[in-house]
C-alpha atoms as a PDB file:
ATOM      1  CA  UNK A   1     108.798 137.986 135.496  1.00  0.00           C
ATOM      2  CA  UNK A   2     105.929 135.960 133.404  1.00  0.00           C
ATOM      3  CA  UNK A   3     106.015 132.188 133.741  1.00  0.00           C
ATOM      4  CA  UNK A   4     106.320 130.534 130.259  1.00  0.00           C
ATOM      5  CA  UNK A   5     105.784 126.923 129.204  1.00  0.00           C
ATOM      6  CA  UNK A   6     107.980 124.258 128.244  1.00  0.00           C
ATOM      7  CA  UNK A   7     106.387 124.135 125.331  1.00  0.00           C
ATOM      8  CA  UNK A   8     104.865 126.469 122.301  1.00  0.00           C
ATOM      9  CA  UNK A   9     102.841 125.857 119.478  1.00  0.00           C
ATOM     10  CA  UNK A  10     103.956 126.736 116.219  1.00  0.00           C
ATOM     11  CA  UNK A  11     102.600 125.483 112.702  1.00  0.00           C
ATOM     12  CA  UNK A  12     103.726 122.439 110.919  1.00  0.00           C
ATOM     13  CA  UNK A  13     103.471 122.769 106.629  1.00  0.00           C
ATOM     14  CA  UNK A  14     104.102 119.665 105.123  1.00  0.00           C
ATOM     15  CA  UNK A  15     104.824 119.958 101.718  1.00  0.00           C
ATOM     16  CA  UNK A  16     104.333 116.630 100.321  1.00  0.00           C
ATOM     17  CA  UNK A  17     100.580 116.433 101.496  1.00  0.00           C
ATOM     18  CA  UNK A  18      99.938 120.429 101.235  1.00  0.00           C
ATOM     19  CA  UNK A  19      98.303 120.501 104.511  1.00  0.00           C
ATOM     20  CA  UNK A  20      99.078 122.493 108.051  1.00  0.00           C
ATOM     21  CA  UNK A  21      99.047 121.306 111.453  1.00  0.00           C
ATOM     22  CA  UNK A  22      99.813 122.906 114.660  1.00  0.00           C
ATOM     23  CA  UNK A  23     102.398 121.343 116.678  1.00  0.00           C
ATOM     24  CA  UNK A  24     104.130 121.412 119.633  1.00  0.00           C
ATOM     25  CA  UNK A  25     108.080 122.829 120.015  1.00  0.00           C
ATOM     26  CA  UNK A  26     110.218 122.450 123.266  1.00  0.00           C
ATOM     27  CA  UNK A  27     111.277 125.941 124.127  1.00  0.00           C
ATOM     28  CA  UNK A  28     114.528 124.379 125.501  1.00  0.00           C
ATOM     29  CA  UNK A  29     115.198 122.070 121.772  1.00  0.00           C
ATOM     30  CA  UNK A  30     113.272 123.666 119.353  1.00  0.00           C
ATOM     31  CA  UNK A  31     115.805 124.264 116.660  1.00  0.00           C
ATOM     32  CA  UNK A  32     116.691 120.514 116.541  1.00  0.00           C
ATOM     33  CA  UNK A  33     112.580 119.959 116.236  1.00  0.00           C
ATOM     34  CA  UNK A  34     112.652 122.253 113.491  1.00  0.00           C
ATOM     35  CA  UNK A  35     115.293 120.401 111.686  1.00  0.00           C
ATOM     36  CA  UNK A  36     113.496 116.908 111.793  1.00  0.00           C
ATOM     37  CA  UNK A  37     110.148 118.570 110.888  1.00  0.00           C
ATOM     38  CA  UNK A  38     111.628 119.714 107.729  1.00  0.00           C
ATOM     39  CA  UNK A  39     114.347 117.512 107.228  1.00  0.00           C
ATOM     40  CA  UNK A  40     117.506 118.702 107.136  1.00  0.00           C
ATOM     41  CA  UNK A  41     120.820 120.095 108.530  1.00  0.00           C
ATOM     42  CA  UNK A  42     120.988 123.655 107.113  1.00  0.00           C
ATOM     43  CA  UNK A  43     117.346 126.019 107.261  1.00  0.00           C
ATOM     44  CA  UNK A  44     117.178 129.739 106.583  1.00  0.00           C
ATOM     45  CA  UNK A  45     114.699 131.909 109.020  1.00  0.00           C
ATOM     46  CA  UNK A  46     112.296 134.324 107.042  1.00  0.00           C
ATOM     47  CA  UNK A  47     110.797 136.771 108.993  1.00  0.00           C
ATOM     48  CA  UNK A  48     107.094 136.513 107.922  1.00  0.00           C
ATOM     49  CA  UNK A  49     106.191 139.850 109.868  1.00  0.00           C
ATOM     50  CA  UNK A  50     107.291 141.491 113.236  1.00  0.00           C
ATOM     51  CA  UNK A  51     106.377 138.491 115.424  1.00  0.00           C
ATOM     52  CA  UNK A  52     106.268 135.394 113.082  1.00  0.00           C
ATOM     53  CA  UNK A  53     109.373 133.536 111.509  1.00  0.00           C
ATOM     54  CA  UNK A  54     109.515 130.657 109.081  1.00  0.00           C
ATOM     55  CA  UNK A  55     112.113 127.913 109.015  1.00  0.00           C
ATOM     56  CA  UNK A  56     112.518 126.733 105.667  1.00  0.00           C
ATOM     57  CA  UNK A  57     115.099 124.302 103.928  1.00  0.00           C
ATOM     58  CA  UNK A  58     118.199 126.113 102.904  1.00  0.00           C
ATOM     59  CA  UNK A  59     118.377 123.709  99.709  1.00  0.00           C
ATOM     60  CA  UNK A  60     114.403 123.230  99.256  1.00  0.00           C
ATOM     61  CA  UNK A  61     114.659 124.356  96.077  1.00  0.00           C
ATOM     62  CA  UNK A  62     117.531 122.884  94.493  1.00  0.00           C
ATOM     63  CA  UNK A  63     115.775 119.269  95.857  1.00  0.00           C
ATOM     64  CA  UNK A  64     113.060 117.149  93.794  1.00  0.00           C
ATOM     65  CA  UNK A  65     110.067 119.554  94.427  1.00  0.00           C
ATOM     66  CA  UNK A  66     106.863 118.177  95.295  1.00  0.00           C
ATOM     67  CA  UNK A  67     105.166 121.763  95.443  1.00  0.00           C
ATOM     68  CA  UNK A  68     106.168 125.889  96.036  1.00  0.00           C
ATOM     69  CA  UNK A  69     104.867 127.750  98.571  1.00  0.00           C
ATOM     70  CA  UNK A  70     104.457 131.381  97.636  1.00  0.00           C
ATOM     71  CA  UNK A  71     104.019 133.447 101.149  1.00  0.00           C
ATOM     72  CA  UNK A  72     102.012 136.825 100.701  1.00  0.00           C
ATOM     73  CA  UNK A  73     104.218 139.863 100.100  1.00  0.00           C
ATOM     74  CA  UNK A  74     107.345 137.802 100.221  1.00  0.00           C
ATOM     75  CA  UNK A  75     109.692 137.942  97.458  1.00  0.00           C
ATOM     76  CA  UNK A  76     111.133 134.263  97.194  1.00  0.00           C
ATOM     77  CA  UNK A  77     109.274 131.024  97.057  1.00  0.00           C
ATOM     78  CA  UNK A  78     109.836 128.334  99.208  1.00  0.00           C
ATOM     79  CA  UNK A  79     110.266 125.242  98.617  1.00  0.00           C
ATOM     80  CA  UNK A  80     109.729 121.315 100.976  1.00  0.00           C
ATOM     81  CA  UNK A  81     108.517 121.681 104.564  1.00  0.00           C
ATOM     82  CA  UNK A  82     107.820 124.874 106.243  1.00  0.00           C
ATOM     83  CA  UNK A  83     107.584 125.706 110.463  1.00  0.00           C
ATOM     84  CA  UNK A  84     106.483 128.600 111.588  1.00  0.00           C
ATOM     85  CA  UNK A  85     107.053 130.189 114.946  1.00  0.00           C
ATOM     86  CA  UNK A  86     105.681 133.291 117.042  1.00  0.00           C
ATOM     87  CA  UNK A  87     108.448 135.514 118.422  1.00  0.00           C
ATOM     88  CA  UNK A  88     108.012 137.790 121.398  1.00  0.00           C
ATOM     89  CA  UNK A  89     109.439 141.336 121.851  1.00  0.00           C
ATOM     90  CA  UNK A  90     112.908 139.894 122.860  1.00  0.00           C
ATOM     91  CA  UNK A  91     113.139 137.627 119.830  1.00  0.00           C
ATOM     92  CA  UNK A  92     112.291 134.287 121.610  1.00  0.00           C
ATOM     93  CA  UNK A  93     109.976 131.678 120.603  1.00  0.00           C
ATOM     94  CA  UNK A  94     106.550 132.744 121.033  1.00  0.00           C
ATOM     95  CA  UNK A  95     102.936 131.738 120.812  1.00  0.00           C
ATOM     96  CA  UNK A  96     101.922 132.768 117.527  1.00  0.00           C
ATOM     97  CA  UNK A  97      99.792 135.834 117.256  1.00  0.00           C
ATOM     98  CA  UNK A  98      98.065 134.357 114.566  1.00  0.00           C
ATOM     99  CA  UNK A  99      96.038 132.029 114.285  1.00  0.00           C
ATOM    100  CA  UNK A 100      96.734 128.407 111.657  1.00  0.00           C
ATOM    101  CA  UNK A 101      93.884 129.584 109.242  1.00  0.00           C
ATOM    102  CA  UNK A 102      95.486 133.017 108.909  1.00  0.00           C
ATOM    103  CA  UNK A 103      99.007 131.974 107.983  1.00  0.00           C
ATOM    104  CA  UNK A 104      97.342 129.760 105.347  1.00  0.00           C
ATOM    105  CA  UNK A 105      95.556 132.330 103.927  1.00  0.00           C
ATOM    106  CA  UNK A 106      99.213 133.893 103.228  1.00  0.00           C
ATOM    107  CA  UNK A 107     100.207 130.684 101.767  1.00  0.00           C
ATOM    108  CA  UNK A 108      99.773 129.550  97.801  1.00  0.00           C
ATOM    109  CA  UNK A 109     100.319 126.210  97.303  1.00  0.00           C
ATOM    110  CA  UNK A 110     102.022 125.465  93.580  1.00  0.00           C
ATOM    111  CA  UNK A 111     101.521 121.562  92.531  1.00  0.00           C
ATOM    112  CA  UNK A 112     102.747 120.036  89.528  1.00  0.00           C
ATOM    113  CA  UNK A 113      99.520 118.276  87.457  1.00  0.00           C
ATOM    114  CA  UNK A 114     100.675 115.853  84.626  1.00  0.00           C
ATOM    115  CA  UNK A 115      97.304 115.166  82.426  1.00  0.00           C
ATOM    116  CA  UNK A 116      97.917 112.403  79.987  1.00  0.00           C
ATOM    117  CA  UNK A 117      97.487 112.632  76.011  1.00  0.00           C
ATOM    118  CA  UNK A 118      95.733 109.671  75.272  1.00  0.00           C
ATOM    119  CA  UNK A 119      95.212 108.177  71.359  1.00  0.00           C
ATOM    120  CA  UNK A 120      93.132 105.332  70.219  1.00  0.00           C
ATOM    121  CA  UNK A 121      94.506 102.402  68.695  1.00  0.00           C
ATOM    122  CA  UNK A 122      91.921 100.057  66.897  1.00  0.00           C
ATOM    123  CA  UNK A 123      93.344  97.354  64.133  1.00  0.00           C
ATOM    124  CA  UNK A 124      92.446  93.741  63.563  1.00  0.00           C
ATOM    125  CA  UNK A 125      93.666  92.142  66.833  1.00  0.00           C
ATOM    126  CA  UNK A 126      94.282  95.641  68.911  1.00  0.00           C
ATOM    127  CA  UNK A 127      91.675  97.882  70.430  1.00  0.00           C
ATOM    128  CA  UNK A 128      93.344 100.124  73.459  1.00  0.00           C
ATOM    129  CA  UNK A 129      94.150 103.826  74.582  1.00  0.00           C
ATOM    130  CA  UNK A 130      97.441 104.536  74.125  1.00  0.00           C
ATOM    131  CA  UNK A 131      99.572 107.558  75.963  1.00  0.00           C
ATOM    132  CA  UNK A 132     101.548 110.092  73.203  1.00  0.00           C
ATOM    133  CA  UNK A 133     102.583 112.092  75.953  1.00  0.00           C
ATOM    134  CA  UNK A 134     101.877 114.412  78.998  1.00  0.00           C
ATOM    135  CA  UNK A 135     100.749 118.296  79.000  1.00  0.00           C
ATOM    136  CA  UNK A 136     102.132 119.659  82.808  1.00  0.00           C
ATOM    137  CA  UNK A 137     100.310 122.276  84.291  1.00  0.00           C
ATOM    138  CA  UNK A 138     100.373 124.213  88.015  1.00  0.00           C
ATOM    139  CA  UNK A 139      97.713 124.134  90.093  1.00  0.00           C
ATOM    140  CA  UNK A 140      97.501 126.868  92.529  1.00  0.00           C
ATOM    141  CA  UNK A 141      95.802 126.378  95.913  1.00  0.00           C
ATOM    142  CA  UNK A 142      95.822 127.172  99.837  1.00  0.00           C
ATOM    143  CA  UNK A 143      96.927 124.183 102.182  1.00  0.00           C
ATOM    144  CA  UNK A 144      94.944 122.234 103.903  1.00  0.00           C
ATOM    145  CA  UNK A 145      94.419 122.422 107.570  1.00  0.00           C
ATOM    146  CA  UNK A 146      94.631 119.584 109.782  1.00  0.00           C
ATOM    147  CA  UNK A 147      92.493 120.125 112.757  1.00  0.00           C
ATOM    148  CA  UNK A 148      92.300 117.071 114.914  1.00  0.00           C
ATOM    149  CA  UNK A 149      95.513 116.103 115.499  1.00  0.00           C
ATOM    150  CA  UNK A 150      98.810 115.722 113.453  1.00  0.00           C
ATOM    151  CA  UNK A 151      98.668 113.924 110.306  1.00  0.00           C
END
C-alpha cells in the first residue's frame, strides 16, 4: 500500500489575470477548494486526457466573460477560472503527470481588446481628441505562468 500526502498539487488558471499557478489541494476537501478557486456552487469535470481533469464553472459562459480558454483538441471553450487535477489509475486525485508549462501550452487564451476611434476637434475656443466609437477585436495568447508563488 503506497503512502500518499495530505496534499496534491494541481494548477490554478485564473481567468481574470490569464496567468497559471500551481497550488496546493487537500486530498481529504478538495472539491470544496475547487469551488472557491473558481467561484461557484455548480462545476463540470472535463477530462483533459487519461490522467488529467479540469474543473470548470458550469455557468462560465453564460457570466460576464473576461476571456475563453480554448483547450487543445477539446471541443467546447471554457469560460472564468479553470483547476486542473492529476488522476491516478483508480480515479483519485493525483499528482499531475504534467508539468504547469505543458498544460499551458494546451491552453489559448481569448481576450476582448477595445481600441478607440479617435477624431479631432479644432474650432475657435476647442482643440481636443474626441472618441466616435470603439473597433473590438480578440487577442489570442497562452497564459502566463506564475512561478514564485501564488498571485
Amino acid at each position: 500500500m503506497t503512502n500518499k500526502s495530505e496534499f496534491v498539487t494541481a494548477y490554478f488558471y485564473d481567468a481574470f489575470f490569464g496567468a497559471m499557478a500551481n497550488i496546493s489541494l487537500s486530498r481529504a476537501n478538495y472539491i470544496a477548494e475547487v469551488k472557491q478557486r473558481i467561484k461557484c456552487s455548480f462545476f463540470d469535470v472535463a477530462r483533459l486526457d487519461d490522467n488529467h481533469d479540469v474543473f470548470v464553472d458550469d455557468n462560465g459562459l453564460t457570466d460576464g466573460l473576461h476571456t475563453i480558454v480554448r483547450l487543445k483538441d477539446f471541443p467546447n471553450p471554457f469560460a472564468g477560472n479553470l483547476v486542473i487535477v492529476g488522476r491516478d489509475e483508480h480515479g483519485d486525485i493525483a499528482e499531475p503527470r504534467m508539468t504547469v508549462e505543458e498544460i499551458a501550452e494546451l491552453i489559448t487564451v481569448y481576450r476582448p481588446v477595445m481600441d478607440p476611434e479617435l477624431t479631432n476637434f479644432e474650432g475657435p475656443d476647442l482643440i481636443g481628441i474626441g472618441l466616435t466609437g470603439l473597433n473590438i477585436r480578440m487577442n489570442k495568447s497562452e497564459p502566463i505562468i506564475v512561478v514564485d508563488g501564488e498571485f
